[in-house]
PDB file of N, CA and C in Angstrom:
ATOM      1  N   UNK A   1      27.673  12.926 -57.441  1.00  0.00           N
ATOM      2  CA  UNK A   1      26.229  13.030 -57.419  1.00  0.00           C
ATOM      3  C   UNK A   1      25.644  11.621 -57.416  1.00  0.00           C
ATOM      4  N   UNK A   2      25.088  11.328 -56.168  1.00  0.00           N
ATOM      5  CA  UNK A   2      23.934  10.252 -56.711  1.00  0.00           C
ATOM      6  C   UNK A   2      23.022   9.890 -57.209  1.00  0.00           C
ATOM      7  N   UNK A   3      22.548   8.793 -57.666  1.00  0.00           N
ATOM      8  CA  UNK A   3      21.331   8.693 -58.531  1.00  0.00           C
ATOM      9  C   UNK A   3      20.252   7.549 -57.226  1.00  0.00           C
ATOM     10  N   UNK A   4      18.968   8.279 -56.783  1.00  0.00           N
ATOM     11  CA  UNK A   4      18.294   7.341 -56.415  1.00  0.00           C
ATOM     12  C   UNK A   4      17.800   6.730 -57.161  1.00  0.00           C
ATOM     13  N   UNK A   5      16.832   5.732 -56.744  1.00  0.00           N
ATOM     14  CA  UNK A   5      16.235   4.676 -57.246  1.00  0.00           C
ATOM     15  C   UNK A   5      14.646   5.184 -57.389  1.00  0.00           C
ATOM     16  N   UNK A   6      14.425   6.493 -56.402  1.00  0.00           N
ATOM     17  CA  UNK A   6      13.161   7.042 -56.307  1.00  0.00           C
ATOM     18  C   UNK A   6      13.031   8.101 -57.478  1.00  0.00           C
ATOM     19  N   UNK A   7      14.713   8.640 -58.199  1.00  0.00           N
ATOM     20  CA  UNK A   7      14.439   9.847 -59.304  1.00  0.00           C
ATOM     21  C   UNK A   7      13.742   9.411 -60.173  1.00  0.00           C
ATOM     22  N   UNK A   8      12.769  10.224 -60.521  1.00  0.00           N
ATOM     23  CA  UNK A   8      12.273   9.596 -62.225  1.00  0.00           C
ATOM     24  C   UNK A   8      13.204   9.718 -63.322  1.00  0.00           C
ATOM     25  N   UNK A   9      14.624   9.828 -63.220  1.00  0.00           N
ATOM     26  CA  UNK A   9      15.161   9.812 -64.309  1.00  0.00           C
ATOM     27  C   UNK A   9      16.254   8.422 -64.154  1.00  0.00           C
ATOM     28  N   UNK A  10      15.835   8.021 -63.438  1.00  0.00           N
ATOM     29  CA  UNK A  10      16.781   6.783 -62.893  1.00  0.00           C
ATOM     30  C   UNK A  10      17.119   5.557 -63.827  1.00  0.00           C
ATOM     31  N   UNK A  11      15.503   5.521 -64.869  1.00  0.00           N
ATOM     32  CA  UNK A  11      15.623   4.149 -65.615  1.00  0.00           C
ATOM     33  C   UNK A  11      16.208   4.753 -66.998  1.00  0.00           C
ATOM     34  N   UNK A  12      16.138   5.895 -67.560  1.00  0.00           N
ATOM     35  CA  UNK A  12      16.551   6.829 -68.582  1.00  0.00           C
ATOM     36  C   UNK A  12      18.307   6.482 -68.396  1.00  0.00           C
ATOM     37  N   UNK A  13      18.599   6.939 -67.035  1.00  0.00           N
ATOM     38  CA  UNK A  13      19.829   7.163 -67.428  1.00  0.00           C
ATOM     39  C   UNK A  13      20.904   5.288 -66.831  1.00  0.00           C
ATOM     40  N   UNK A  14      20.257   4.799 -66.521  1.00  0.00           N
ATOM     41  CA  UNK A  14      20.120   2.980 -66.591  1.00  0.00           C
ATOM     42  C   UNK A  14      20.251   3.351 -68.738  1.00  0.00           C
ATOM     43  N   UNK A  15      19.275   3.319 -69.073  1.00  0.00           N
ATOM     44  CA  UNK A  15      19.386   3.277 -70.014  1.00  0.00           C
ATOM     45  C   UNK A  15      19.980   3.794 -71.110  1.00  0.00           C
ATOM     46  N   UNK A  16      20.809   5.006 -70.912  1.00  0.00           N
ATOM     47  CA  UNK A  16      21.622   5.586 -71.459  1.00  0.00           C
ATOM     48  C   UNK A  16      22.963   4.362 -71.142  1.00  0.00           C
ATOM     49  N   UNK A  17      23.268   4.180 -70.221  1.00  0.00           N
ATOM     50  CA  UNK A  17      24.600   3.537 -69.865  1.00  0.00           C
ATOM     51  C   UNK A  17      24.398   1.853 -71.220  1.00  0.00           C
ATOM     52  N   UNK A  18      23.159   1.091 -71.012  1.00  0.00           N
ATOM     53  CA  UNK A  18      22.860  -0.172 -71.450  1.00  0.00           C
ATOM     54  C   UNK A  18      22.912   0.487 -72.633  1.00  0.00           C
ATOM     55  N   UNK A  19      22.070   1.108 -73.191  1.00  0.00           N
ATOM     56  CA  UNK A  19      21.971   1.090 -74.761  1.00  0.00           C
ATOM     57  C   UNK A  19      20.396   1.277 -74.863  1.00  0.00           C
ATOM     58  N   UNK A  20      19.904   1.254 -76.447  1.00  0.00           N
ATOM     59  CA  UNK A  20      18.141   0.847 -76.536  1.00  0.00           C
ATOM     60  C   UNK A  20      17.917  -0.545 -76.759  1.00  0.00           C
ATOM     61  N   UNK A  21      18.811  -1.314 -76.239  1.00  0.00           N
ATOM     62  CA  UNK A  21      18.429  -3.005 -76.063  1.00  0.00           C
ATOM     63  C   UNK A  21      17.737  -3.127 -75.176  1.00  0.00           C
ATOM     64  N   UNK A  22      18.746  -2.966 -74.144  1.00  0.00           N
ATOM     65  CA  UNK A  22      17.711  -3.273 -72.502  1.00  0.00           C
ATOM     66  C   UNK A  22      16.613  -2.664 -72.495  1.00  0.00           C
ATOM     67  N   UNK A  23      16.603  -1.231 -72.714  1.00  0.00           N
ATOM     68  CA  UNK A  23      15.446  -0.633 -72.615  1.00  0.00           C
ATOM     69  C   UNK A  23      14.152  -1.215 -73.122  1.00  0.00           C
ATOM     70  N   UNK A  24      14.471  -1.926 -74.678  1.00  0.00           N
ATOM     71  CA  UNK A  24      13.364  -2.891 -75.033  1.00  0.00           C
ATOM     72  C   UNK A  24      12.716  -3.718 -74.400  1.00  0.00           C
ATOM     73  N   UNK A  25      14.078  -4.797 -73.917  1.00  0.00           N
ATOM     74  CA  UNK A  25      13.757  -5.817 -73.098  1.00  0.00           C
ATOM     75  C   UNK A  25      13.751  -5.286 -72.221  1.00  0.00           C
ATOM     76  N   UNK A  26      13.412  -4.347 -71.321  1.00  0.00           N
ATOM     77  CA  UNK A  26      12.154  -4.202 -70.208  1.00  0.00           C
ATOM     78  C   UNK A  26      11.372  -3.807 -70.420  1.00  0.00           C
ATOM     79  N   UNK A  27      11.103  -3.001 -71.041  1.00  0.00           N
ATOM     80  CA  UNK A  27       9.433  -2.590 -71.753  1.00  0.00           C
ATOM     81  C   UNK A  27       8.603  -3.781 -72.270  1.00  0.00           C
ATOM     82  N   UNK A  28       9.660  -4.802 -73.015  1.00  0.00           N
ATOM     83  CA  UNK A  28       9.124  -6.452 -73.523  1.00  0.00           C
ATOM     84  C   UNK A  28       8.910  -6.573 -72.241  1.00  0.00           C
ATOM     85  N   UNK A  29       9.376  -7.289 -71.388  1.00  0.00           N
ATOM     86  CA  UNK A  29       9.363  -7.846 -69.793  1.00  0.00           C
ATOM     87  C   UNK A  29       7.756  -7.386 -69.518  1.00  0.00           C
ATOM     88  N   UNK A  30       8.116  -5.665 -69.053  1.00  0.00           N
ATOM     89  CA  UNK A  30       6.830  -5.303 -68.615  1.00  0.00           C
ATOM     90  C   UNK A  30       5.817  -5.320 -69.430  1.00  0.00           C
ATOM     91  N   UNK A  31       5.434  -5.668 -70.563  1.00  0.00           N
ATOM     92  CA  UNK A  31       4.387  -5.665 -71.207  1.00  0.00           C
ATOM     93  C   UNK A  31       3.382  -7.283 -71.125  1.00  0.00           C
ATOM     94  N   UNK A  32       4.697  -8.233 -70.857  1.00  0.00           N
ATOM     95  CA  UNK A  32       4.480  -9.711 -71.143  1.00  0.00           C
ATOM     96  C   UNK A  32       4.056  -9.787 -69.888  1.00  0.00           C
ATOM     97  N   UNK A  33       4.077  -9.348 -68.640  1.00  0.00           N
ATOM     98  CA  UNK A  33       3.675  -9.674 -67.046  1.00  0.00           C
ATOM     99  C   UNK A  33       2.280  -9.951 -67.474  1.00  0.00           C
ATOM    100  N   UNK A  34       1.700 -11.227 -66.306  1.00  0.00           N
ATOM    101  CA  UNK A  34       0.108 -11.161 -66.207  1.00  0.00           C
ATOM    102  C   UNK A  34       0.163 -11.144 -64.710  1.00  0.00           C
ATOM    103  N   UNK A  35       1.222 -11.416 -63.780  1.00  0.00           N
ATOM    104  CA  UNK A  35       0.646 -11.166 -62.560  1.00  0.00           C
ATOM    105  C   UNK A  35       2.591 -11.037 -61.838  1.00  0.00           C
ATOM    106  N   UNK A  36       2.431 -10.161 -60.438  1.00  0.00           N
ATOM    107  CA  UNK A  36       3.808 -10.021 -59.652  1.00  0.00           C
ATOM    108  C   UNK A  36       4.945 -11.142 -59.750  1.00  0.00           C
ATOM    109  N   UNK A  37       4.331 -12.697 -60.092  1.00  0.00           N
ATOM    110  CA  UNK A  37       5.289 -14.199 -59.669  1.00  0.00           C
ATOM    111  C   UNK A  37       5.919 -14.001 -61.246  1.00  0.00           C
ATOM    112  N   UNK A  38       5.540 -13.725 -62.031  1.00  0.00           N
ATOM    113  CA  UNK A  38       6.671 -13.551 -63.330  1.00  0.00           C
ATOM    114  C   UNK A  38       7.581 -12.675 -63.432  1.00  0.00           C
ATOM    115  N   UNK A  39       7.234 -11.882 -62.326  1.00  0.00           N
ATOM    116  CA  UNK A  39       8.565 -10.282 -62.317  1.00  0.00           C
ATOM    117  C   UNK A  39       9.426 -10.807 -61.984  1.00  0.00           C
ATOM    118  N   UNK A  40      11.157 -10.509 -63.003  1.00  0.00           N
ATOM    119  CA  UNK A  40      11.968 -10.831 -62.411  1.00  0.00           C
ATOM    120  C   UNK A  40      12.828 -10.107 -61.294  1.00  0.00           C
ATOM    121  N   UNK A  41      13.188 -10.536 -60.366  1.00  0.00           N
ATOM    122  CA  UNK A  41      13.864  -9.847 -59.086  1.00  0.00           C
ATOM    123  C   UNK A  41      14.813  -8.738 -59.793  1.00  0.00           C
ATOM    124  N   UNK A  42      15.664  -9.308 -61.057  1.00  0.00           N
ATOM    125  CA  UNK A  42      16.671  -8.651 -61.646  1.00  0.00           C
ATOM    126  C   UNK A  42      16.471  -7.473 -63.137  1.00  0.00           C
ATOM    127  N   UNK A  43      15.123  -7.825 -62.933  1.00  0.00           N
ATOM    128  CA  UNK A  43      14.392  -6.430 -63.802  1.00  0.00           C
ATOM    129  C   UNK A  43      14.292  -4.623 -63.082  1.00  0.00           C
ATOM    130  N   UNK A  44      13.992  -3.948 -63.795  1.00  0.00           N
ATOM    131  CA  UNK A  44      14.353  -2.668 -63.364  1.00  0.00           C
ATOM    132  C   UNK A  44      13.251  -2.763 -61.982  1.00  0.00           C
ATOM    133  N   UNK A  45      11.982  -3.009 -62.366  1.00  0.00           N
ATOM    134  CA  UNK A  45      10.665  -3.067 -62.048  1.00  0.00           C
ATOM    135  C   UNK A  45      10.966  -3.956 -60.400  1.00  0.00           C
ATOM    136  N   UNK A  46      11.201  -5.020 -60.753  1.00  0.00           N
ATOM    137  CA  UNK A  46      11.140  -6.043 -59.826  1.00  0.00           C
ATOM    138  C   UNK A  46      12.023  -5.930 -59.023  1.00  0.00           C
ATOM    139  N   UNK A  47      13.388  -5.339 -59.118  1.00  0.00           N
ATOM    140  CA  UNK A  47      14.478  -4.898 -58.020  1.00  0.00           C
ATOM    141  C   UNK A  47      13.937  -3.764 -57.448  1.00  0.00           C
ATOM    142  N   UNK A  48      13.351  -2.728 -57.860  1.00  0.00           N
ATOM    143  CA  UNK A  48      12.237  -1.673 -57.123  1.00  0.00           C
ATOM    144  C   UNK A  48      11.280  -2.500 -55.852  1.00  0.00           C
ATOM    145  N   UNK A  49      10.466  -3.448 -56.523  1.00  0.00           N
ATOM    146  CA  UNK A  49       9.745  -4.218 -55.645  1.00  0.00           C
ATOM    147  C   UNK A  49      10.693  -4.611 -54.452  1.00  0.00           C
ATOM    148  N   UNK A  50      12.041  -5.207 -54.447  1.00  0.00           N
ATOM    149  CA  UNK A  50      12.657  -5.976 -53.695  1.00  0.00           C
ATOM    150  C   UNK A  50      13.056  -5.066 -53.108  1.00  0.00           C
ATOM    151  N   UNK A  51      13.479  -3.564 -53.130  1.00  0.00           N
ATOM    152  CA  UNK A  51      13.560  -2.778 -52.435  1.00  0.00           C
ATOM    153  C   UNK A  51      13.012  -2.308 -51.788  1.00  0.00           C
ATOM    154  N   UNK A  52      11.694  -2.076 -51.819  1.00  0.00           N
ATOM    155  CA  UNK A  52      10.308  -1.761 -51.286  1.00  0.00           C
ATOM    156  C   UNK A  52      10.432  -2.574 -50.069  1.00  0.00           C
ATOM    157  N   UNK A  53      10.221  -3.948 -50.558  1.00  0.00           N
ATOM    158  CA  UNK A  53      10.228  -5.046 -49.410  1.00  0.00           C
ATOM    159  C   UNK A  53      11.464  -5.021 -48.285  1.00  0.00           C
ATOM    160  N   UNK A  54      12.384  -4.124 -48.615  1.00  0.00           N
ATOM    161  CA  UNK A  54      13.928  -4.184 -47.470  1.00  0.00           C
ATOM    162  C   UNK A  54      14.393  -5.465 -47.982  1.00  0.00           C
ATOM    163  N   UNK A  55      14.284  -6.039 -48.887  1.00  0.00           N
ATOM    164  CA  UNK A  55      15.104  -7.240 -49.550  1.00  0.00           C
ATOM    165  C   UNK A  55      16.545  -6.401 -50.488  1.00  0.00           C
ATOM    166  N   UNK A  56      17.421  -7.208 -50.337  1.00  0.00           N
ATOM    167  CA  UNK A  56      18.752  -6.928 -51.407  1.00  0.00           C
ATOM    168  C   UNK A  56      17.922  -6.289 -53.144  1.00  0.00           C
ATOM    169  N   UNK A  57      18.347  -5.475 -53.775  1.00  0.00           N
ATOM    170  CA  UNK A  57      18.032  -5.831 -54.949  1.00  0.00           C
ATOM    171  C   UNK A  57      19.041  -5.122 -56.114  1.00  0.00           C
ATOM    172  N   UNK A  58      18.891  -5.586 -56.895  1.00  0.00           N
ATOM    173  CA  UNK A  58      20.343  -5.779 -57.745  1.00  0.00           C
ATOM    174  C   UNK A  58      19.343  -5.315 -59.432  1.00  0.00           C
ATOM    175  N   UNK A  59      19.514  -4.998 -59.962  1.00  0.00           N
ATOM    176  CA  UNK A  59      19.332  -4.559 -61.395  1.00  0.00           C
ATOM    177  C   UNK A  59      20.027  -5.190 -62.505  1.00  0.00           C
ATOM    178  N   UNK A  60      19.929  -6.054 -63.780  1.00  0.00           N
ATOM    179  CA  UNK A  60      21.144  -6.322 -64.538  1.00  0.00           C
ATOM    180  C   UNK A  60      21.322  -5.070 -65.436  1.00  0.00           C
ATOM    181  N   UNK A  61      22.336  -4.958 -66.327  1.00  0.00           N
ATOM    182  CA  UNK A  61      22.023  -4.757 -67.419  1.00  0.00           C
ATOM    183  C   UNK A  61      22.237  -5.362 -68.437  1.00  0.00           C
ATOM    184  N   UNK A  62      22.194  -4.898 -69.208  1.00  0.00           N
ATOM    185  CA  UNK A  62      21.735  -6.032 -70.840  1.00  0.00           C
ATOM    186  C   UNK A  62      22.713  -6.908 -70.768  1.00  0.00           C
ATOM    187  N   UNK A  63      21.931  -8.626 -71.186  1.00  0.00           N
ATOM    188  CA  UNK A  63      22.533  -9.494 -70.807  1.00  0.00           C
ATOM    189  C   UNK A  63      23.246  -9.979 -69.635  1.00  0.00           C
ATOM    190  N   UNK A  64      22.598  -9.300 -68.676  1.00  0.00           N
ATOM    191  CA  UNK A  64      23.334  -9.742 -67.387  1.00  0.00           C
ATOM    192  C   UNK A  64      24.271  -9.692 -66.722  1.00  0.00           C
ATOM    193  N   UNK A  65      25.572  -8.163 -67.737  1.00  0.00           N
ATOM    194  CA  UNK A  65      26.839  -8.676 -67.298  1.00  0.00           C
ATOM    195  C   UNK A  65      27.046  -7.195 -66.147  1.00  0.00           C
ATOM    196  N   UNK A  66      25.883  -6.038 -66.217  1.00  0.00           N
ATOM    197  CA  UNK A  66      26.515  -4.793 -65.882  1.00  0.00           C
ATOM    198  C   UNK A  66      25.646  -5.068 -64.468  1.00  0.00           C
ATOM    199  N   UNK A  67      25.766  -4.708 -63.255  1.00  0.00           N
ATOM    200  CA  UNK A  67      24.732  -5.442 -62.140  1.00  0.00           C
ATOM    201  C   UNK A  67      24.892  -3.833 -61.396  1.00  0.00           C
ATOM    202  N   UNK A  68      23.974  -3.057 -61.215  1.00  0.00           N
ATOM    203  CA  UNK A  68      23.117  -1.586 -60.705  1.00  0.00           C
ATOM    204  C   UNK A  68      22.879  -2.136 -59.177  1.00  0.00           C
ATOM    205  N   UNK A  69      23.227  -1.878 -58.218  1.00  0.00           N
ATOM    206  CA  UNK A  69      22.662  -2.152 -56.818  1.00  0.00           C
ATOM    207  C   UNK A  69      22.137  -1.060 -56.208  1.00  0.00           C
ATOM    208  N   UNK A  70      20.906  -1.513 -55.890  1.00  0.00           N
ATOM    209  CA  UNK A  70      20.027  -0.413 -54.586  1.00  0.00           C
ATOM    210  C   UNK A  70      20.292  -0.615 -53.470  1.00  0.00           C
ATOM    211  N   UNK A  71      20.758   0.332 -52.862  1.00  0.00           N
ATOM    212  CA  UNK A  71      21.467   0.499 -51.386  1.00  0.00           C
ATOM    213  C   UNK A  71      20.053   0.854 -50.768  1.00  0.00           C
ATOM    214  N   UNK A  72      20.418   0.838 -49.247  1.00  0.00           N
ATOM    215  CA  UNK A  72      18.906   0.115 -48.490  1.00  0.00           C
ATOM    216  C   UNK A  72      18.512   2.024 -48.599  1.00  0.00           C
ATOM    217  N   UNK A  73      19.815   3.244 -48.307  1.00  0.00           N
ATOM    218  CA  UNK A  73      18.978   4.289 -48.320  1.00  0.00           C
ATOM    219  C   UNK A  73      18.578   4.890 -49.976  1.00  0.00           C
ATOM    220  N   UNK A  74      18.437   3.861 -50.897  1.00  0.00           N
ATOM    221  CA  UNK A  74      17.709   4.117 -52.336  1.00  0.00           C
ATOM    222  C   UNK A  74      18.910   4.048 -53.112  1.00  0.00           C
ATOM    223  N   UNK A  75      20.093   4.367 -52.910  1.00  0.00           N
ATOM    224  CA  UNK A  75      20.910   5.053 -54.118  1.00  0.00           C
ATOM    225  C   UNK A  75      21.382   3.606 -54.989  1.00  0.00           C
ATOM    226  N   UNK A  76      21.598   4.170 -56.309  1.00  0.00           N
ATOM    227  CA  UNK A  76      21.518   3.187 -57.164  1.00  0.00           C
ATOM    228  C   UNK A  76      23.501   3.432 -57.594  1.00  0.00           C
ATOM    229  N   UNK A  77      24.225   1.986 -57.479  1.00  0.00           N
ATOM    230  CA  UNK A  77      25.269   2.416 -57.432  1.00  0.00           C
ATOM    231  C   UNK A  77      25.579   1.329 -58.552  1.00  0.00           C
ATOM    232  N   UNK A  78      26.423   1.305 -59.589  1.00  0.00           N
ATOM    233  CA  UNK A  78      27.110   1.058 -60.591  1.00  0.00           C
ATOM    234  C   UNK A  78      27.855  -0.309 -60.049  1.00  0.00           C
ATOM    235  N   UNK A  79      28.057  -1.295 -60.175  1.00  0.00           N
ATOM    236  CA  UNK A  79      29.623  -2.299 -59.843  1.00  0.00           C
ATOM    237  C   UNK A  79      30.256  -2.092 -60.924  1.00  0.00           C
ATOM    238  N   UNK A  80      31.791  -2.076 -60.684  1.00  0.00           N
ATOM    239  CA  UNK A  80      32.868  -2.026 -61.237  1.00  0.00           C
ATOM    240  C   UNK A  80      33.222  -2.960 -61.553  1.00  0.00           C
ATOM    241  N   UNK A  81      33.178  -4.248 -60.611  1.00  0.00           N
ATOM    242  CA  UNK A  81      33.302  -5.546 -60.585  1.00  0.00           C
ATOM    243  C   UNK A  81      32.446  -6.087 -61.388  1.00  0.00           C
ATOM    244  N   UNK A  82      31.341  -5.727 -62.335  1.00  0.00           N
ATOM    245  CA  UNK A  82      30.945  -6.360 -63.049  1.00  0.00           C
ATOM    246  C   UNK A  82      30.672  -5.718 -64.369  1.00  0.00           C
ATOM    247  N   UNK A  83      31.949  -4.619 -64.888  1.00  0.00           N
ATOM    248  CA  UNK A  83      32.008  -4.291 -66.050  1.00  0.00           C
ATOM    249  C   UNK A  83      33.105  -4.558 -66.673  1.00  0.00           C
ATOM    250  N   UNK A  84      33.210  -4.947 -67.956  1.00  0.00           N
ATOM    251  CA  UNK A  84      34.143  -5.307 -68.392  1.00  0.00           C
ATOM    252  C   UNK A  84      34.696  -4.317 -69.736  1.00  0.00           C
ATOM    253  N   UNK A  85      33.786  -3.102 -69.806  1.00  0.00           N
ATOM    254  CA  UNK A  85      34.074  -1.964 -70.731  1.00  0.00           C
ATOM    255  C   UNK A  85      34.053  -1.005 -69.900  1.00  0.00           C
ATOM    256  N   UNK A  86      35.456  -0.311 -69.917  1.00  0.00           N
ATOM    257  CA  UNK A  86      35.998   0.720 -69.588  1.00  0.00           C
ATOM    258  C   UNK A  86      35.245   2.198 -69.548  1.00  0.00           C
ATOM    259  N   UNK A  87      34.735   2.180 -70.954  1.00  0.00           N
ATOM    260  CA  UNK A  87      33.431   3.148 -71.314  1.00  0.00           C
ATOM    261  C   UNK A  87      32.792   3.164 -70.714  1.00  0.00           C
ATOM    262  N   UNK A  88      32.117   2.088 -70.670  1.00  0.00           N
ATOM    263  CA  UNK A  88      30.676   2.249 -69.824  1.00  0.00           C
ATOM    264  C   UNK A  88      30.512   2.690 -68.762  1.00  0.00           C
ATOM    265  N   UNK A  89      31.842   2.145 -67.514  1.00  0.00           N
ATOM    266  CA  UNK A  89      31.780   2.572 -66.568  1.00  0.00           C
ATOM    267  C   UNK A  89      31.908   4.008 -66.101  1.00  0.00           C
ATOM    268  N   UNK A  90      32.869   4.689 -67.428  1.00  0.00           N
ATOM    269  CA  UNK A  90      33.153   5.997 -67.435  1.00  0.00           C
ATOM    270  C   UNK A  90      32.199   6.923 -67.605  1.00  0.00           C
ATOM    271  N   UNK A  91      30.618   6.196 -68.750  1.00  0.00           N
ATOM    272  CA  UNK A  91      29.586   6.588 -68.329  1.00  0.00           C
ATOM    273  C   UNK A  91      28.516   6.480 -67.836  1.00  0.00           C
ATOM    274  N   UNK A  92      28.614   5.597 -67.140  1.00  0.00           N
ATOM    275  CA  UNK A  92      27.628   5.355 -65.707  1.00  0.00           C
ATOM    276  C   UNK A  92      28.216   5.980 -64.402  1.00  0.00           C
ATOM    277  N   UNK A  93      29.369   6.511 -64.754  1.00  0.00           N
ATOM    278  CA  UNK A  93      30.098   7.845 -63.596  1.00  0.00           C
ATOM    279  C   UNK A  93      29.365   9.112 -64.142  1.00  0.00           C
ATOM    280  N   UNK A  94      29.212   9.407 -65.632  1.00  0.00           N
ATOM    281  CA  UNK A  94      29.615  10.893 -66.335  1.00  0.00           C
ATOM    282  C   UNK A  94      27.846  10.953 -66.146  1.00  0.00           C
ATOM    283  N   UNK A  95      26.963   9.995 -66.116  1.00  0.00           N
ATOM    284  CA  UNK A  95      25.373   9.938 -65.987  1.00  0.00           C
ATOM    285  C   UNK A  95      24.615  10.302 -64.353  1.00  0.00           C
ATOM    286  N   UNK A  96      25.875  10.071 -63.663  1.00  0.00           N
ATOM    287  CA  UNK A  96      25.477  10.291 -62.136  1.00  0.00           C
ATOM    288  C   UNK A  96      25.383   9.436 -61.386  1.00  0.00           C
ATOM    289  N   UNK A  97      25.624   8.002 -61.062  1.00  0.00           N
ATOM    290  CA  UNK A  97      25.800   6.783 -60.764  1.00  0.00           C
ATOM    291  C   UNK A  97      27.529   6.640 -59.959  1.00  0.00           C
ATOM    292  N   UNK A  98      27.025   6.418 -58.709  1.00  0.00           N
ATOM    293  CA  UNK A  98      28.349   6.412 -57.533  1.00  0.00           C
ATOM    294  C   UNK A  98      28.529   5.061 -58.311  1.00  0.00           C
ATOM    295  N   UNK A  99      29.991   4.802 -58.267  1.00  0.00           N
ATOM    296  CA  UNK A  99      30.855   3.530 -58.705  1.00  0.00           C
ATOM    297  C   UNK A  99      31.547   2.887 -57.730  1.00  0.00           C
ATOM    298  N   UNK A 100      31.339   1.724 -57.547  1.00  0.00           N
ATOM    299  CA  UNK A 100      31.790   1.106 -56.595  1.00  0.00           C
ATOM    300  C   UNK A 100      32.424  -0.436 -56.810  1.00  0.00           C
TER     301      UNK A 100
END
């Protein structure tokens, strides 16, 4: 099953995989914005934008190490290559997230 980038349950289950850290720190992120040039490309928010635009866009998760990619037809796919817990990846499969 895939997960787009267009489901509304997309950042929920992003956030199930990260924890309630990240989730903070993007809600912090998005609260602290005063205008589009502070969004980061690698925020939930701002890789949406870069997708919008037909630009690459990439998602972190907490701390930077778990990296979510939006494929150009929306789907939001997991790297393997950038997890280093076994778990996680097992549930960012078991959440609905193609692994790659």
């Amino acid at each position: 099953m895939s997960i787009k980038i267009t489901n509304p349950r997309c950042y929920a289950r992003i956030a199930t995989v990260e924890g309630p850290l990240w989730a903070r720190d993007e809600a912090n992120h998005m609260q602290s914005l005063t205008d589009s040039r502070s969004l980061s490309n690698y925020s939930f928010s701002g890789a949406i934008l870069c997708w919008v635009q037909g630009d690459a866009a990439t998602i972190y998760g907490l701390g930077g190490f778990h990296r979510y990619f939006i494929r150009e037809d929306g789907r939001v796919v997991f790297s393997r290559y950038h997890c280093s817990d076994p778990k996680r990846l097992a549930l960012a499969a078991e959440v609905g997230f193609d692994v790659e």
